[in-house]
N, C-alpha and C. Protein backbone atom coordinates (compact mmCIF):
# COMPACT_ATOMS: atom_id res chain seq x y z
N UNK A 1 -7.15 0.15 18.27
CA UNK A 1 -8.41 -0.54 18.36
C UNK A 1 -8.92 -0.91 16.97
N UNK A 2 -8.55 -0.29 15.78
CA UNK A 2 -9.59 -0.17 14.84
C UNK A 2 -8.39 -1.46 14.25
N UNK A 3 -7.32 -1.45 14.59
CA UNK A 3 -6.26 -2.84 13.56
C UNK A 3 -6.68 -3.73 13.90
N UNK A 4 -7.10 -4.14 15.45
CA UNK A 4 -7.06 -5.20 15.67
C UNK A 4 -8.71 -5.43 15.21
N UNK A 5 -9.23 -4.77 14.79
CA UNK A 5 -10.81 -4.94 14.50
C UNK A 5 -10.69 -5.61 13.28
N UNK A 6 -10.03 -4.61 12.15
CA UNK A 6 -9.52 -5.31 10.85
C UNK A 6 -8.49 -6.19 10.79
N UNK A 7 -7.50 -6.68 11.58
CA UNK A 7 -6.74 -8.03 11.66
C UNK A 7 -8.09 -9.12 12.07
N UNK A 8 -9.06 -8.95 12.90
CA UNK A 8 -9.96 -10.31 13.24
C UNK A 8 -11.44 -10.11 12.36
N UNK A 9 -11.17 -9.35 11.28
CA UNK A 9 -12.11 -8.92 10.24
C UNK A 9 -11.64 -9.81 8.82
N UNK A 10 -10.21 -9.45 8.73
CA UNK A 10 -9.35 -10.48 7.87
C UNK A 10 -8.99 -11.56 8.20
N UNK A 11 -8.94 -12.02 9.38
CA UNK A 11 -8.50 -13.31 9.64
C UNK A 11 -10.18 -14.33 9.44
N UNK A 12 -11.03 -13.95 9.78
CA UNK A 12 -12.65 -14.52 9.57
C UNK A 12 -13.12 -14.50 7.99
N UNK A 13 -12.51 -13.66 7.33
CA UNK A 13 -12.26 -13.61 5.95
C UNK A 13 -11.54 -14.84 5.33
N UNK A 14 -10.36 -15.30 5.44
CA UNK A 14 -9.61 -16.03 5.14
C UNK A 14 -9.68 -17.46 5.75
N UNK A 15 -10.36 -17.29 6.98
CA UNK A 15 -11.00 -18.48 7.43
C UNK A 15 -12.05 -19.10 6.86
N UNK A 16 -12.98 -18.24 6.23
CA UNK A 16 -14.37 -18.52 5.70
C UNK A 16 -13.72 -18.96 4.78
N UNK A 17 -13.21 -18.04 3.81
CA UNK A 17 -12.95 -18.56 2.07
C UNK A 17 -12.26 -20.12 2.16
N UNK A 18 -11.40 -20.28 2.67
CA UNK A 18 -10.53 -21.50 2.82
C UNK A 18 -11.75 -22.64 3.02
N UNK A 19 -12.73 -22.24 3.79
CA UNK A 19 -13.97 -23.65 3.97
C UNK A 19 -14.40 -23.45 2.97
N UNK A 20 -14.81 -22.69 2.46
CA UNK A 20 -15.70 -22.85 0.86
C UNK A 20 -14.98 -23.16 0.05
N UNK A 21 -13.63 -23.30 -0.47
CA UNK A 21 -12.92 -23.99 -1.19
C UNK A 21 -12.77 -25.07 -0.90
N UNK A 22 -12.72 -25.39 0.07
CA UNK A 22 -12.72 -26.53 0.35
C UNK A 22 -13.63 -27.39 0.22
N UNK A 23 -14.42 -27.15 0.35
CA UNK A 23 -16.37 -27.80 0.25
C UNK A 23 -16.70 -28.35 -0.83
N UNK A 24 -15.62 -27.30 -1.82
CA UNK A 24 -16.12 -27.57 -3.57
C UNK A 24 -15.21 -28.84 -4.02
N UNK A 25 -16.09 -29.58 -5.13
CA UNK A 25 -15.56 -31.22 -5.17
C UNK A 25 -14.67 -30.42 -6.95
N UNK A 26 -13.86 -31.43 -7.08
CA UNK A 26 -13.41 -31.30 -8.32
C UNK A 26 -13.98 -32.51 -9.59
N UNK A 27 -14.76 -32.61 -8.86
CA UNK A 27 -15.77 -33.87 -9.84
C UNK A 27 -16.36 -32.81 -11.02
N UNK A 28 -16.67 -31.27 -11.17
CA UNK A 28 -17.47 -31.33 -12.23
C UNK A 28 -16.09 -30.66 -13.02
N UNK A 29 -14.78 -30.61 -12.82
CA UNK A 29 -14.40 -30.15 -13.31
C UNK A 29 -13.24 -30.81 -14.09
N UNK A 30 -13.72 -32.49 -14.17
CA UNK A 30 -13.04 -33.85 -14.84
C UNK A 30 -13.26 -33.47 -16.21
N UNK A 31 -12.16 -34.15 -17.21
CA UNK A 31 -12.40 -33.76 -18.37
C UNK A 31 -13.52 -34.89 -18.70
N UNK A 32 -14.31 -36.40 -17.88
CA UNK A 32 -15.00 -37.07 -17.78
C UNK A 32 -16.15 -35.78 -18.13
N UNK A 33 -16.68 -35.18 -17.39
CA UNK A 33 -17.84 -34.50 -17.22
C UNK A 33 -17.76 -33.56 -18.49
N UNK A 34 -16.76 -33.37 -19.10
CA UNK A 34 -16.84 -31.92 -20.10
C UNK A 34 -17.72 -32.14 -21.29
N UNK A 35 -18.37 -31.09 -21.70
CA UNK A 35 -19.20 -30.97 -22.63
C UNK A 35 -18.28 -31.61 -23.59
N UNK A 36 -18.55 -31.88 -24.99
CA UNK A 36 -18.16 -31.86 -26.06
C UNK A 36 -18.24 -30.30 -26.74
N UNK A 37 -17.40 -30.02 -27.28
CA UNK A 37 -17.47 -28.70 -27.95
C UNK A 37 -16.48 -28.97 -29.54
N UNK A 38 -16.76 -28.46 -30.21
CA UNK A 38 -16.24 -28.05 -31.80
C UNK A 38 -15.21 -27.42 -31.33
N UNK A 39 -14.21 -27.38 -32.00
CA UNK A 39 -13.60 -26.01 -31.86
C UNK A 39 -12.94 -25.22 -32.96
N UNK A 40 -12.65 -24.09 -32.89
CA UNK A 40 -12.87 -23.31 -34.40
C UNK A 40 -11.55 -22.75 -34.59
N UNK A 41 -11.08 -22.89 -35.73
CA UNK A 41 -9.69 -22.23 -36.01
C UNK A 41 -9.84 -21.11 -36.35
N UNK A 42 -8.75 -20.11 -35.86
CA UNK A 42 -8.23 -18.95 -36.49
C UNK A 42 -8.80 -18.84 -37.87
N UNK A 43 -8.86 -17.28 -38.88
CA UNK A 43 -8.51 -17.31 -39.95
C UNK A 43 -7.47 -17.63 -40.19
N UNK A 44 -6.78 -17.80 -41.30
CA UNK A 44 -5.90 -17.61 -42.01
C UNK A 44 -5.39 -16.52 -43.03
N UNK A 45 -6.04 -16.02 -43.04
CA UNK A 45 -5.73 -14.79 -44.33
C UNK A 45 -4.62 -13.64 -43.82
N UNK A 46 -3.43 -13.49 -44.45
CA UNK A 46 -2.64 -13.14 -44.30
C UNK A 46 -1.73 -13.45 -43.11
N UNK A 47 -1.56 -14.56 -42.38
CA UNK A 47 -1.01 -14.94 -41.53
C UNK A 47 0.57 -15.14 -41.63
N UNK A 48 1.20 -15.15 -42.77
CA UNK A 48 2.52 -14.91 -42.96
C UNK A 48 3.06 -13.33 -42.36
N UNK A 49 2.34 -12.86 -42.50
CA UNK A 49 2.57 -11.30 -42.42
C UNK A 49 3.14 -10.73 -40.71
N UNK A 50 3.86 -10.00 -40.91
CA UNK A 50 4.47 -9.26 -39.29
C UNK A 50 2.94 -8.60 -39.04
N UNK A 51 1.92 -7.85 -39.74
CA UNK A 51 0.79 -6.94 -39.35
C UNK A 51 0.64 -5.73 -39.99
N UNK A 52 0.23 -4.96 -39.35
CA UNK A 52 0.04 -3.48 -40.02
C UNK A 52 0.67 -2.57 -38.96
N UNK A 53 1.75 -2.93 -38.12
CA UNK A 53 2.36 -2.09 -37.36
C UNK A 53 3.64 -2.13 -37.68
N UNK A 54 4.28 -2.98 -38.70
CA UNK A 54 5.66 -2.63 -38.93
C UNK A 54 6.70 -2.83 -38.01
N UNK A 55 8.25 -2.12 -37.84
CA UNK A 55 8.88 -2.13 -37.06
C UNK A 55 9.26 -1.40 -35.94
N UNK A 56 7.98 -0.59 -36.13
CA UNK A 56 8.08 0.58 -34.83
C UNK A 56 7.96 0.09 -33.85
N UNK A 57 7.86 -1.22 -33.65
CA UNK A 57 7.55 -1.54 -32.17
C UNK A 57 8.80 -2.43 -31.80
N UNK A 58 9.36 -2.59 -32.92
CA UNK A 58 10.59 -3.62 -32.49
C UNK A 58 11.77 -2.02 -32.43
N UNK A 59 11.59 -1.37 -32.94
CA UNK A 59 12.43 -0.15 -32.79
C UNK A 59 12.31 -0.05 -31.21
N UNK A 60 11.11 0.42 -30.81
CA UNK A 60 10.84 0.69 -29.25
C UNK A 60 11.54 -0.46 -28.71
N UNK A 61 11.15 -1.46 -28.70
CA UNK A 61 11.85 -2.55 -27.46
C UNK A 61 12.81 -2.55 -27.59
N UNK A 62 13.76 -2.22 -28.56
CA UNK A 62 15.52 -2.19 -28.92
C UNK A 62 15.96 -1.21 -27.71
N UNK A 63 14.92 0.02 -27.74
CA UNK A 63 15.43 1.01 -27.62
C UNK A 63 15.34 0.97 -25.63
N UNK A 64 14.12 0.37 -25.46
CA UNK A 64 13.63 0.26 -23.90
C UNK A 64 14.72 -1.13 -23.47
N UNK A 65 15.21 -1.91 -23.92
CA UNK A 65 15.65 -2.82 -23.70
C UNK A 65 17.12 -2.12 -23.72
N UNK A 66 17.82 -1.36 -24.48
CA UNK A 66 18.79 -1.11 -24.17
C UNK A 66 19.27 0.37 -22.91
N UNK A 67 17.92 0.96 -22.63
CA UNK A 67 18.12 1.57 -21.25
C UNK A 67 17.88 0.63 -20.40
N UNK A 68 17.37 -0.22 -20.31
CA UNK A 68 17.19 -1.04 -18.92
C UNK A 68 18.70 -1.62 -18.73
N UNK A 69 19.85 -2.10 -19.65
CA UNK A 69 20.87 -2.26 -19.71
C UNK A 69 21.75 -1.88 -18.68
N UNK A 70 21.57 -0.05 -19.60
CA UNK A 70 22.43 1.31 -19.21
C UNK A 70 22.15 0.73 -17.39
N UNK A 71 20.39 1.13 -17.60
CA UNK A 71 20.39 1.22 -15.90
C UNK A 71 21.26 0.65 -15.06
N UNK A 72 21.00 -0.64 -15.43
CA UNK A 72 21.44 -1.98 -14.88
C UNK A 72 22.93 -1.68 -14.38
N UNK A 73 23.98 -1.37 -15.51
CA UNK A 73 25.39 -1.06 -15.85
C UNK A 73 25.03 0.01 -14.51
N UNK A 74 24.47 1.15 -14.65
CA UNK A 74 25.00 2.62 -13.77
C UNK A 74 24.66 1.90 -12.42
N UNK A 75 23.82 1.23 -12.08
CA UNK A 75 23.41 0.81 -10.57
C UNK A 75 24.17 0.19 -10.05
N UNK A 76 25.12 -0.82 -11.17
CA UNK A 76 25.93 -2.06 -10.35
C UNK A 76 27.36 -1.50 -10.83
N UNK A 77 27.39 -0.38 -11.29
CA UNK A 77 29.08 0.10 -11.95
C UNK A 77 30.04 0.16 -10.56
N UNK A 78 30.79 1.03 -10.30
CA UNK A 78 31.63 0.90 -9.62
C UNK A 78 30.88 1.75 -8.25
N UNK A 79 31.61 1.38 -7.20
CA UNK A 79 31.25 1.87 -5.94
C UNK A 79 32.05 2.92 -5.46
N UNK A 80 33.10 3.12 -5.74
CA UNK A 80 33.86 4.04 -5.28
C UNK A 80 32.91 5.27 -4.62
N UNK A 81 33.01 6.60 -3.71
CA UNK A 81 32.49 7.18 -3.16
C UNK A 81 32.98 8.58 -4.20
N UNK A 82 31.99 9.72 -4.29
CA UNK A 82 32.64 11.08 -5.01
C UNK A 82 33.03 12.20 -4.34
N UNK A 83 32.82 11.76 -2.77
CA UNK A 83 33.40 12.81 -2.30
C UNK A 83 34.57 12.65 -2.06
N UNK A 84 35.58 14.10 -1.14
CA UNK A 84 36.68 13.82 -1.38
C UNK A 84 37.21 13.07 -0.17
């Protein structure tokens, strides 16, 4: 009793939302209608630079990237069975 309460609880859900999307015009959202705005660049100061974290993080992804490998290899390796 209580599924079919929440199946016609969700289905009136998904019915509603779908009309209100629908309702809405895409007229204010023309680049016609858009404000004018400035827009502001980045700094620049020190932008050549890797950061202040170094290579510890490229260490890690070497390292996570090469178990996902392994995994990969042990899941799809051979099938053979180990018993006798």
């Amino acid at each position: 009793m209580i599924s079919k309460t929440f199946a016609a609880l969700a289905a009136v859900a998904l019915v509603a939302g779908s009309s209100a999307a629908a309702a809405q015009t895409a007229q204010p959202l023309s680049i016609a209608n858009a404000p004018a705005v400035d827009r502001a660049g980045a700094d620049l100061t020190d932008s050549g630079e890797l950061g202040s974290r170094g290579y510890g993080i490229y260490i890690i992804g070497a390292i996570a990237l090469a178990l996902i490998i392994y995994g990969a290899i042990e899941l799809l390796g051979d099938d053979e069975p180990n018993s006798p």
